[in-house]
C-alpha atoms as a PDB file:
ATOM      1  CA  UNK A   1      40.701  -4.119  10.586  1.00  0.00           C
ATOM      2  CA  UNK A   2      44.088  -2.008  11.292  1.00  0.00           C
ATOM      3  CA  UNK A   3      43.796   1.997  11.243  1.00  0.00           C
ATOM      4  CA  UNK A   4      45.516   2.075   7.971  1.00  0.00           C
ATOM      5  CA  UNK A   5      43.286  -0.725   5.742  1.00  0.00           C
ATOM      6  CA  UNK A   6      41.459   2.076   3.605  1.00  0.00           C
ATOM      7  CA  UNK A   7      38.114  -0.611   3.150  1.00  0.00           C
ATOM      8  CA  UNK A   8      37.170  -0.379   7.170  1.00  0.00           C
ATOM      9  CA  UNK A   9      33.814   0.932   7.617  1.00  0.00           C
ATOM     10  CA  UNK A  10      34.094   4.465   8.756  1.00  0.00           C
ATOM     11  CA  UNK A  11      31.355   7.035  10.714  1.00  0.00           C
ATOM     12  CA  UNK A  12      29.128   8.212   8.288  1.00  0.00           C
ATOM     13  CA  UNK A  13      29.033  11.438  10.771  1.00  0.00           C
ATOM     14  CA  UNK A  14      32.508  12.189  11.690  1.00  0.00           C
ATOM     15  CA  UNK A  15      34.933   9.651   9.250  1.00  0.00           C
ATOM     16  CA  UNK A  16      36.237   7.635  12.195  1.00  0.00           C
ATOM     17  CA  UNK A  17      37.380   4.033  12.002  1.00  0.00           C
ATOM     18  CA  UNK A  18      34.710   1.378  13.312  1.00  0.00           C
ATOM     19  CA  UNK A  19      35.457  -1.787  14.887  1.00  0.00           C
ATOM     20  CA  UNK A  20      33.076  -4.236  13.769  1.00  0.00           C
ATOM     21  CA  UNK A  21      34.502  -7.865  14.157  1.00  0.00           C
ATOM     22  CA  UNK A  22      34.197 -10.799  11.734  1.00  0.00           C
ATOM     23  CA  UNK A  23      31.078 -11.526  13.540  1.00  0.00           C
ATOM     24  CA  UNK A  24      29.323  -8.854  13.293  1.00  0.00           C
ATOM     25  CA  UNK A  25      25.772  -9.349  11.590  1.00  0.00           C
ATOM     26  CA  UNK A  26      22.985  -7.138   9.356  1.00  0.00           C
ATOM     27  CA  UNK A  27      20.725  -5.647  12.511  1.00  0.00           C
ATOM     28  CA  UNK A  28      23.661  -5.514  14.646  1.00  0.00           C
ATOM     29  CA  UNK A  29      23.932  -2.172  15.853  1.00  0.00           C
ATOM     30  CA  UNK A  30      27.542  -0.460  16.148  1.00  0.00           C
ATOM     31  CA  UNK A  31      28.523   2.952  18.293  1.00  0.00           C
ATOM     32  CA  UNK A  32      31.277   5.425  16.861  1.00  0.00           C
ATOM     33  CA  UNK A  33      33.881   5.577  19.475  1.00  0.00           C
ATOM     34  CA  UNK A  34      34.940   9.128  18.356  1.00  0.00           C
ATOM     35  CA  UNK A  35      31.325  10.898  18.500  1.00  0.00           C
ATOM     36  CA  UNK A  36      29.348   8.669  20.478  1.00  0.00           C
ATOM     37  CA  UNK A  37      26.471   8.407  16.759  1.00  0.00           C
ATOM     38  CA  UNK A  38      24.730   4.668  16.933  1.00  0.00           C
ATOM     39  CA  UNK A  39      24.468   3.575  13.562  1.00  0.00           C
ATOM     40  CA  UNK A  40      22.678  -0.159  12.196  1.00  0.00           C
ATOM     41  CA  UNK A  41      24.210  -2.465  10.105  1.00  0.00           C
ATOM     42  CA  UNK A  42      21.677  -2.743   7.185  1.00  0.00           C
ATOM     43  CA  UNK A  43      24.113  -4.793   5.178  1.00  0.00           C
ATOM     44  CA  UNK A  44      27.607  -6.499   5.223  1.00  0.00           C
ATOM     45  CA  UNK A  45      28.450  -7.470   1.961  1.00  0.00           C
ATOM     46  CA  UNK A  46      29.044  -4.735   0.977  1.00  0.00           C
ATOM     47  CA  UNK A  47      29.101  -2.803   4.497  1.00  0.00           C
ATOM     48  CA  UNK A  48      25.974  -0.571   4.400  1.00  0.00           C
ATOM     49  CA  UNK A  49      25.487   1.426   7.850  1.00  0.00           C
ATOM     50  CA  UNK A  50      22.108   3.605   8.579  1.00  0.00           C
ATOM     51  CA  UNK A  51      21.483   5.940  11.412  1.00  0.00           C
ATOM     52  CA  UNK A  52      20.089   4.326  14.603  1.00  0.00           C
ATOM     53  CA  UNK A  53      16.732   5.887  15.944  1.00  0.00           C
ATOM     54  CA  UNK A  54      16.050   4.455  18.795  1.00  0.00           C
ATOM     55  CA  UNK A  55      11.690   4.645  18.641  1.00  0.00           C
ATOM     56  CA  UNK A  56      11.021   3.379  22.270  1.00  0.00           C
ATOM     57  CA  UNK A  57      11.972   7.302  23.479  1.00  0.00           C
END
């Protein structure tokens, strides 16, 4: 998805653009590239993201 398409998934923290590919599936995880947040793909259709707590810390 370009910069400009107003339906690519954005940061829930900071609003940035995400690149998640055609490919991508529900449980992948995806990482802002603005503020670094790690967020999981609970859903693509339509494109729900949730924060990612990583529980093995």
């Amino acid at each position: 998805m370009s910069a400009t398409d107003p339906a690519a998934p954005r940061c829930p923290d900071c609003g940035a653009e995400l690149d998640l590919s055609d490919a991508t599936e529900a449980g992948d995880l995806a990482d802002c590239p603005n503020c670094g947040a790690t967020f999981e793909l609970v859903s693509t259709a339509p494109i729900r993201l949730e924060p990612f707590v990583d529980e093995e810390k």
